[in-house]
Protein backbone atom coordinates (compact mmCIF):
# COMPACT_ATOMS: atom_id res chain seq x y z
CA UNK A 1 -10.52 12.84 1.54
CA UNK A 2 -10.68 9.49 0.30
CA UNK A 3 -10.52 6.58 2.58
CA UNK A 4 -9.14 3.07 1.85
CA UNK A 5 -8.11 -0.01 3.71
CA UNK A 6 -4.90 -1.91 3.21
CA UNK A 7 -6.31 -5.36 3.68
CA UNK A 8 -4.41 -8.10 5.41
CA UNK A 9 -2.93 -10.43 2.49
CA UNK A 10 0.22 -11.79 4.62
CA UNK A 11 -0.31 -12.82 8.38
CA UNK A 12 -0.91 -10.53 11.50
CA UNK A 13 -1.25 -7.58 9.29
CA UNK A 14 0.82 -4.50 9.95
CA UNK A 15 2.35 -4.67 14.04
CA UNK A 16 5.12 -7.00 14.20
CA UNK A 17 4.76 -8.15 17.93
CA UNK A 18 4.12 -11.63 19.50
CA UNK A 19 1.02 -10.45 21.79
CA UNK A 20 -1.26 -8.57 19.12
CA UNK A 21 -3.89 -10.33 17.14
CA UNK A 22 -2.43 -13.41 15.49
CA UNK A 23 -4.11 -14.82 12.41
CA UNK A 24 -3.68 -16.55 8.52
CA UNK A 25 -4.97 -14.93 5.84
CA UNK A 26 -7.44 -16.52 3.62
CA UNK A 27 -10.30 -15.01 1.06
CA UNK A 28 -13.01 -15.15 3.63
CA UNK A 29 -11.25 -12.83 5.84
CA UNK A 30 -10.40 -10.44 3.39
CA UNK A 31 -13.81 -10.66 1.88
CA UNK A 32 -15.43 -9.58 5.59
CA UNK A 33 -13.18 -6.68 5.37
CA UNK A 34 -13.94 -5.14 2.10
CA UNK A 35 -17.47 -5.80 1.91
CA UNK A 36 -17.58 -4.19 5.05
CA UNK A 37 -15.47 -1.10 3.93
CA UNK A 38 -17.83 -1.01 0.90
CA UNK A 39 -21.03 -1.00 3.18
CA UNK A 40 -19.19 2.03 5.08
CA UNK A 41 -18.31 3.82 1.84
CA UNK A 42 -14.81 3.02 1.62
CA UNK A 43 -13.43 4.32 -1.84
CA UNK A 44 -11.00 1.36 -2.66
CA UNK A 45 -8.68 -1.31 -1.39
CA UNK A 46 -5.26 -2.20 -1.99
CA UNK A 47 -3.57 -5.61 -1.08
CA UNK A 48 0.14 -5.73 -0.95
CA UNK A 49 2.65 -8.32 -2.22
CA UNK A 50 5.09 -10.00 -0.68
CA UNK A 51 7.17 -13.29 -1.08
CA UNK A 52 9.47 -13.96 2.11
CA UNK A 53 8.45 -13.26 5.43
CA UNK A 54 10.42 -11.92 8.42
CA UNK A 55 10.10 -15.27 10.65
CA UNK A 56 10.94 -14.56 13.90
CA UNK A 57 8.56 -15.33 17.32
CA UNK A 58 5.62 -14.19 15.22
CA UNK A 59 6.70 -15.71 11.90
CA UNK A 60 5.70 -12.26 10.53
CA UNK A 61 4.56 -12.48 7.11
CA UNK A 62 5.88 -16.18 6.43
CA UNK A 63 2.04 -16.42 5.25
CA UNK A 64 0.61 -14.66 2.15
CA UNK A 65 -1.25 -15.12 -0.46
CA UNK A 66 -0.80 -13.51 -3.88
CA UNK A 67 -2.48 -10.40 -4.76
CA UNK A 68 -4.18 -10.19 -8.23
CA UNK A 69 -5.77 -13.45 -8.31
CA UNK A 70 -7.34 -12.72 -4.23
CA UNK A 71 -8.61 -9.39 -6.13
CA UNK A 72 -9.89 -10.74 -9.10
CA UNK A 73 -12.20 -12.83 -6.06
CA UNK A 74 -12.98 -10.00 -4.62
CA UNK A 75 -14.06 -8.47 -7.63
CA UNK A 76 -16.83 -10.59 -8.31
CA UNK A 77 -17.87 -10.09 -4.64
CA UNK A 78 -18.24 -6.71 -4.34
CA UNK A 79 -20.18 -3.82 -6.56
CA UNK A 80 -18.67 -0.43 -5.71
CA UNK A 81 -15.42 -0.19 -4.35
CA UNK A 82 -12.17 0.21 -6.53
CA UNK A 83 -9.73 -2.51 -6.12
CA UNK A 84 -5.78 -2.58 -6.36
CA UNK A 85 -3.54 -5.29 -6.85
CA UNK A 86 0.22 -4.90 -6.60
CA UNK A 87 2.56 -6.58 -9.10
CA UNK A 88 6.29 -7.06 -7.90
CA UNK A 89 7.89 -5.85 -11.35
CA UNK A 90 10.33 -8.40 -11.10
CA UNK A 91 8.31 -11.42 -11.12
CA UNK A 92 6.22 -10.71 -14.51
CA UNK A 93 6.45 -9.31 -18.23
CA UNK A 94 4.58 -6.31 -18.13
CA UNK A 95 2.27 -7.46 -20.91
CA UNK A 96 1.18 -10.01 -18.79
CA UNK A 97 0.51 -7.93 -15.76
CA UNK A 98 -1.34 -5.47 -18.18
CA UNK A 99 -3.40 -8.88 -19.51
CA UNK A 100 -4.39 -9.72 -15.91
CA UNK A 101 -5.72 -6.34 -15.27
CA UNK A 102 -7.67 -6.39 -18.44
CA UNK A 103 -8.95 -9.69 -17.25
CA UNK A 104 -10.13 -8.10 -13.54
CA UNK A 105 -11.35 -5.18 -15.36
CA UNK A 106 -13.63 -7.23 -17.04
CA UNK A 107 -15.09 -8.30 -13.55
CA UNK A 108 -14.74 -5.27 -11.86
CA UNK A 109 -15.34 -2.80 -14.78
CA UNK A 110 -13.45 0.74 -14.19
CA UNK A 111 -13.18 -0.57 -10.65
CA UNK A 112 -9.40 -1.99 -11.10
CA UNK A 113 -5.90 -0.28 -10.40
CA UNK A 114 -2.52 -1.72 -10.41
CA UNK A 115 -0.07 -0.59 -7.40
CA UNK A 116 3.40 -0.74 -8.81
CA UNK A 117 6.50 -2.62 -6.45
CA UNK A 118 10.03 -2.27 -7.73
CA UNK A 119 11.56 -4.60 -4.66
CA UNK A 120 13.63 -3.86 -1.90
CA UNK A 121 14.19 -7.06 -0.19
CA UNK A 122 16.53 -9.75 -2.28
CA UNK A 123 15.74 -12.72 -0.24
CA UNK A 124 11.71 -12.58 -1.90
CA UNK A 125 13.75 -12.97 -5.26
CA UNK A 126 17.28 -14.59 -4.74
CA UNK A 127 14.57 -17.71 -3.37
CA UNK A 128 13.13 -18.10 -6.92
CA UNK A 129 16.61 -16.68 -8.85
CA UNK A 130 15.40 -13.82 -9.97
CA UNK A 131 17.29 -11.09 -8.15
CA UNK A 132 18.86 -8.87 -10.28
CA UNK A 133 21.92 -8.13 -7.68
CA UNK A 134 22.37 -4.82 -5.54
CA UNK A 135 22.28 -3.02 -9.30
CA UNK A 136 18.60 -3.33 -9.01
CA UNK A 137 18.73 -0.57 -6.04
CA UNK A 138 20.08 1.85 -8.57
CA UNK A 139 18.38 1.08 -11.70
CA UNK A 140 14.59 -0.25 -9.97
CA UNK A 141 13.33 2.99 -11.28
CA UNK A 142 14.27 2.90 -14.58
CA UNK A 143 12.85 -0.72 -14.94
CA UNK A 144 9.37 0.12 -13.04
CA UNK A 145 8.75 3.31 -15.73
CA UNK A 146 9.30 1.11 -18.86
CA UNK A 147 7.21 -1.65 -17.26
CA UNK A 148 4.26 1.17 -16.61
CA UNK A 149 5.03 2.80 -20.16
CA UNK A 150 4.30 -0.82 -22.10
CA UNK A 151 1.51 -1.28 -20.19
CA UNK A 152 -0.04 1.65 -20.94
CA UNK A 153 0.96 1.24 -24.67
CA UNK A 154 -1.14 -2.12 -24.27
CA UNK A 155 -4.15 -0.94 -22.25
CA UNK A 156 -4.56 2.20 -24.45
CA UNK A 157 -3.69 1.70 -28.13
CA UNK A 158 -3.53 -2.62 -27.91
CA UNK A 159 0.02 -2.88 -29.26
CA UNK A 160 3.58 -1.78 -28.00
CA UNK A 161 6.61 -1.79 -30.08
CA UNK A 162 8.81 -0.12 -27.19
CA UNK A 163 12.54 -1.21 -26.84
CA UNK A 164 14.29 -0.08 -23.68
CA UNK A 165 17.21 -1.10 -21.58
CA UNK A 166 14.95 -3.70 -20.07
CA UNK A 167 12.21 -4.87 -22.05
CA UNK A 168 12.18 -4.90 -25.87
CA UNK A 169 8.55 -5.69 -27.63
CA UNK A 170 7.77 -6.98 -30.71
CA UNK A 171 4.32 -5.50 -31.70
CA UNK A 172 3.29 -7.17 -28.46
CA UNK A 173 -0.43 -7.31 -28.92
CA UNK A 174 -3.17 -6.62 -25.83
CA UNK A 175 -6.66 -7.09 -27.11
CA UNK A 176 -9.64 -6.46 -25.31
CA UNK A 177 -8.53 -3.22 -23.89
CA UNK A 178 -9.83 -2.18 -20.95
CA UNK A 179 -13.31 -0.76 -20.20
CA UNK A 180 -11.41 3.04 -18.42
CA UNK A 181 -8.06 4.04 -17.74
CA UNK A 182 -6.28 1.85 -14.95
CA UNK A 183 -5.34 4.07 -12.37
CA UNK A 184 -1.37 3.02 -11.19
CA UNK A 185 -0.62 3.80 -7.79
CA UNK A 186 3.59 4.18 -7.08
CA UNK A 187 4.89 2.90 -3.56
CA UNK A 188 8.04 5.40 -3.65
CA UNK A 189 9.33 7.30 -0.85
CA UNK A 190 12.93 8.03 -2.02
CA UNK A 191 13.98 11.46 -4.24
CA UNK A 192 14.57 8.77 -7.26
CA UNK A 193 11.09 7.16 -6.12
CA UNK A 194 9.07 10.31 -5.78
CA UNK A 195 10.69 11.41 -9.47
CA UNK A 196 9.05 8.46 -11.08
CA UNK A 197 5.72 8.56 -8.98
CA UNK A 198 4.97 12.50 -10.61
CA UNK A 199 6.10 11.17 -13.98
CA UNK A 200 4.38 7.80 -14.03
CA UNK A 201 1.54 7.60 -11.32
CA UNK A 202 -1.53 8.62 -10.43
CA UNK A 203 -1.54 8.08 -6.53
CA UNK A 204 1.86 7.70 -4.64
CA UNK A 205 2.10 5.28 -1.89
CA UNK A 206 3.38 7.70 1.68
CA UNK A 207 4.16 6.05 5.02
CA UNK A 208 3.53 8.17 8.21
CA UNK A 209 5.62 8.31 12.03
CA UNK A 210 5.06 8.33 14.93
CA UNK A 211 1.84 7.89 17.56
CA UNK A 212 -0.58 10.69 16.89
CA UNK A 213 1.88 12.79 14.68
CA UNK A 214 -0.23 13.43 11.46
CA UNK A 215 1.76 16.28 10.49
CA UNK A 216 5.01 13.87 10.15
CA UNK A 217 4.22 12.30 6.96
CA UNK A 218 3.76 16.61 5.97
CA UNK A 219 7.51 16.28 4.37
CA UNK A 220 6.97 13.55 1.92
CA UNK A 221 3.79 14.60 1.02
CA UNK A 222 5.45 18.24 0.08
CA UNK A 223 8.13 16.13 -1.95
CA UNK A 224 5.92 14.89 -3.93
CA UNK A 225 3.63 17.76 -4.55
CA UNK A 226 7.23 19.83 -5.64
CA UNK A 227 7.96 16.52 -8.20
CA UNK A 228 4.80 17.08 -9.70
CA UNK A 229 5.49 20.98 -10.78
CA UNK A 230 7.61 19.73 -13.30
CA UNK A 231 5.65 16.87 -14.57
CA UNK A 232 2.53 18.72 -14.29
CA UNK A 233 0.38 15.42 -13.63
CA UNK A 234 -2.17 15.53 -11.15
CA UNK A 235 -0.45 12.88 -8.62
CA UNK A 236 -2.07 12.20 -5.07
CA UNK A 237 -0.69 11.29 -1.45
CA UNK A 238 -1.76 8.27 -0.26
CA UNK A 239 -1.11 7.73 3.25
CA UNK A 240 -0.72 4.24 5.26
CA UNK A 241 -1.95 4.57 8.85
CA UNK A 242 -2.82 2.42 11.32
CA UNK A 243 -5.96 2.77 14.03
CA UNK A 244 -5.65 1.41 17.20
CA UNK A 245 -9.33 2.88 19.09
CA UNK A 246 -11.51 2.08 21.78
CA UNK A 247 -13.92 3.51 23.87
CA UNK A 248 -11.74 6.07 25.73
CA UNK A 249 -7.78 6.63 25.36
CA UNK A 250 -6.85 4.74 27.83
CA UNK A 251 -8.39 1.80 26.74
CA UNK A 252 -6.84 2.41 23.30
CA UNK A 253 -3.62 3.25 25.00
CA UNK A 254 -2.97 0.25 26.90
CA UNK A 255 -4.00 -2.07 23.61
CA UNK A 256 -0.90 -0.48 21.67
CA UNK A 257 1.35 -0.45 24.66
CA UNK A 258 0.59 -4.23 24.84
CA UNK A 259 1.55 -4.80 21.32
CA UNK A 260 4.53 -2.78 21.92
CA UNK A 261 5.72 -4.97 24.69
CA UNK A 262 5.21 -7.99 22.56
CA UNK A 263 7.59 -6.38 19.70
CA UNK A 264 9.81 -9.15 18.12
CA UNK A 265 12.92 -8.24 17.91
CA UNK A 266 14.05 -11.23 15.87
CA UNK A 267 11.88 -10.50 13.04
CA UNK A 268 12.79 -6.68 12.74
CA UNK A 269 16.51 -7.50 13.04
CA UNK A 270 15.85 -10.01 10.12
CA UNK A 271 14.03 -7.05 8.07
CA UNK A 272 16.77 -4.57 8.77
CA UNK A 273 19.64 -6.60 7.39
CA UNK A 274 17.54 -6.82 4.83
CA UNK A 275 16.55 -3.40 4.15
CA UNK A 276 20.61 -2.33 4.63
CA UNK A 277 21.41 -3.99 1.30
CA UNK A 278 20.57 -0.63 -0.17
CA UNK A 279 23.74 1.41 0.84
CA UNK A 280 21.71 4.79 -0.18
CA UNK A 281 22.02 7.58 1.21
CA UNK A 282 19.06 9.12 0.38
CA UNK A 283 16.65 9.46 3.87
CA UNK A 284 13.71 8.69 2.73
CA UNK A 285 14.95 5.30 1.21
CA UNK A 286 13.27 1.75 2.91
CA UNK A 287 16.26 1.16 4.61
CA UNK A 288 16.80 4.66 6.15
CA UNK A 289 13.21 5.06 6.75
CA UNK A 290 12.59 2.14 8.71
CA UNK A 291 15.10 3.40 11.22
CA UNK A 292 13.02 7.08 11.93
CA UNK A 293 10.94 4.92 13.74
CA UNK A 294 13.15 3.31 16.53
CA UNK A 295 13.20 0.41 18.85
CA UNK A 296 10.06 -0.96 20.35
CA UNK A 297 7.89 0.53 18.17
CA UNK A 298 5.93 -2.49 16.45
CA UNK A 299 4.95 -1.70 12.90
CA UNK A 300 6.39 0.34 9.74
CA UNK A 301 3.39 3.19 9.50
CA UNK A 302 1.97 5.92 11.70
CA UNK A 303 -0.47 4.74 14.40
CA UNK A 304 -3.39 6.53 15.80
CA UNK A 305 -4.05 5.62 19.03
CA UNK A 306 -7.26 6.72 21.26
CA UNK A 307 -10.74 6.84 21.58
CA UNK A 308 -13.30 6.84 18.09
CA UNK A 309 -13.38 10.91 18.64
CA UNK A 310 -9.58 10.97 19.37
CA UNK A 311 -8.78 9.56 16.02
CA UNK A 312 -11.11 11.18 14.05
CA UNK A 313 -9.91 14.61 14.39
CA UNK A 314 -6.29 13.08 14.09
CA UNK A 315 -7.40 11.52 10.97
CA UNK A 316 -9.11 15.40 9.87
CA UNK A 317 -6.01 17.20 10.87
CA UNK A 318 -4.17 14.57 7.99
CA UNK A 319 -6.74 15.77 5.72
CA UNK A 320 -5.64 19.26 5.37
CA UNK A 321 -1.86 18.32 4.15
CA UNK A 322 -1.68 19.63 1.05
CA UNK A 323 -1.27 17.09 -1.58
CA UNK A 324 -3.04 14.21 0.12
CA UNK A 325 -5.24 12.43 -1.81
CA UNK A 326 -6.65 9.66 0.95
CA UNK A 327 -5.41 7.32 3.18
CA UNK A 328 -5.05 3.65 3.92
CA UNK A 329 -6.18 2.29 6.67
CA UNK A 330 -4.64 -0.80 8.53
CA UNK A 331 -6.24 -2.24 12.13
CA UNK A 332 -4.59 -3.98 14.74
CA UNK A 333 -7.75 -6.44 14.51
CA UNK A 334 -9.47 -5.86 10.72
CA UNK A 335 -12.75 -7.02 11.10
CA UNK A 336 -13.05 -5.08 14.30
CA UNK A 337 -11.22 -2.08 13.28
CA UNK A 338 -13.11 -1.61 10.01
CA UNK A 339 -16.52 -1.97 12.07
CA UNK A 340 -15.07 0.59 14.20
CA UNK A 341 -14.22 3.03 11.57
CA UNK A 342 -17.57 2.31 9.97
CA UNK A 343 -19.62 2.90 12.59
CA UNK A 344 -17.80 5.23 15.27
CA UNK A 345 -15.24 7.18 13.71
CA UNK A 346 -16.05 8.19 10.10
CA UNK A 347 -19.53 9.58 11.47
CA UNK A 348 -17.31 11.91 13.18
CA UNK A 349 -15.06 12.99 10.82
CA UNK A 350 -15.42 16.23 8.95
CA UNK A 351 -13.56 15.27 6.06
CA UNK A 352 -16.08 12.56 5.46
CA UNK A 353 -19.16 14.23 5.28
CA UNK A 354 -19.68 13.51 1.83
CA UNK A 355 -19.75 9.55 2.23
CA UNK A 356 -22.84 10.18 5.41
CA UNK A 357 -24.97 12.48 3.16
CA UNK A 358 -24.85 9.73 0.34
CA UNK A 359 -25.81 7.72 2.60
């Protein structure tokens, strides 16, 4: 199973709560984490993007910096470890997008992949006048796959003539290409979402429920491996999950219940009305999954709480879904969490055995 780490590009990372660790980001602390992961083997890391935060007590978010040009840093920082930037579609020609991964490429070479982010929340856009209007719920798809389709014209043959509802090119020219294929990873949870995923990517971007449920984010997983029988493309699960250990489970325990009491209400209200622009119906949608999870409960992923044994047979179990590829670690406290991982928990997991006897 491949192992990966979500790194903290917006403030206070993943648990929306007024009494869990508070801090900025900034390149320093995202270059601890990921030269760490890379010490510990890590296969890659991903860094999100987002425009508008959720404000509230926490200000959740209203901090970020932007994610290719962080990753192009930590490119020339680190040796090993694949990197992934997301692009929000809607902010960038594709050509341009594919030009800036060429450009990281050539820093990181065969080490760069672009995650894919069609947009869910207007405000990030309607703030710079670029939302497309609720249309974009129904037709986000159909933009993202001719956005990945011209940049693979441009990474792979150097030109793209393509013409689509969207985007039209005019022997749009992409010279050098890139040293390998850029892997595209697809952050798509609905049936529409999924669909383009087995047709257009080669990881897909899965959320998990719940405290110490791996076998919740078993559904989506099996959506996605079903999508793939008729594109027959070799797509993988990538799961987010959060670790919350210590030294026993009570320890670990009473951290998360701690965030959980300091859960701010006035940012996830904020995100909610925001997520309920898209009047789908469809289940797995952001707005419908966000509400699986319930009140109180201080983040938008799975959590593992416990002690380093605890969550490294919870992290095992995850292993065996069929279909999963890896998943993505987040921390409560990064720089803690990944020394943690790195040192307590991945020596115990089975489905990391590989990464100790390179080592």
């Amino acid at each position: 199973m491949q192992v990966g780490v979500f790194i903290p590009i917006n403030n206070n990372g993943w648990i929306i709560s007024t009494t869990s660790p508070q801090y900025l980001p900034s390149f320093e602390l995202n270059k601890t984490i990921v030269q760490k992961a890379e010490s510990y083997g890590l296969d890659f890391a991903l860094s999100m993007i987002k425009f508008h935060g959720f404000g509230g007590a926490s200000r959740f978010w209203d901090y970020g910096l932007e994610s290719f040009t962080l990753m192009s840093g930590l490119a020339a920082v680190t040796t090993r470890i694949k990197l992934f930037a997301s692009i929000a579609v809607l902010t960038m020609p594709p050509p341009l997008a594919a030009r800036m991964a060429v450009t990281i490429d050539s820093i990181a070479p065969g080490r760069f992949g672009v995650n894919i982010v069609s947009g869910w929340q207007e405000a990030e856009y309607s703030q710079m006048g670029i939302w497309p209007g609720p249309v974009h719920f129904a037709n986000r798809y159909v933009y993202c796959a001719e956005y990945v389709k011209i940049m693979r014209e441009l990474w792979e043959t150097a030109e793209s003539d393509f013409k689509g509802q969207f985007f039209q090119m005019d022997k749009c020219q992409l010279l050098p290409t890139p040293s390998a294929p850029i892997p595209i990873i697809c952050a798509a949870q609905s049936d529409a979402g999924t669909k383009f995923a087995a047709e257009y990517g080669d990881y897909n971007f899965c959320v998990g429920f719940g405290v110490n449920q791996p076998q919740r984010v078993a559904p989506s997983i099996a959506r996605l491996v079903e999508a793939r029988k008729l594109t027959g493309r070799d797509v993988g699960a990538l799961v987010m999950q959060m670790i919350v250990a210590d030294e026993t489970d009570a320890a670990a325990e009473a951290k998360w219940q701690h965030y959980c009491d300091g859960y701010d209400h006035e940012a996830f209200a904020w995100r909610n009305a925001q997520a309920g622009a898209d009047k789908t119906t469809d289940p797995y949608a952001t707005a419908n999954r966000q509400k699986m999870q319930g009140d109180n409960y201080p983040t938008n992923q799975g959590v593992f709480v416990g002690s380093y044994a605890k969550v490294a047979a919870l992290l095992d179990e995850m292993s065996e879904i069929p279909g999963l590829a890896g998943v993505m670690l987040t921390f409560d406290d990064f720089v803690i969490g990944m020394e943690q991982f790195g040192t307590r928990i991945q020596p115990l997991m089975k489905s990391r055995a590989r990464v100790l006897e390179a080592a």
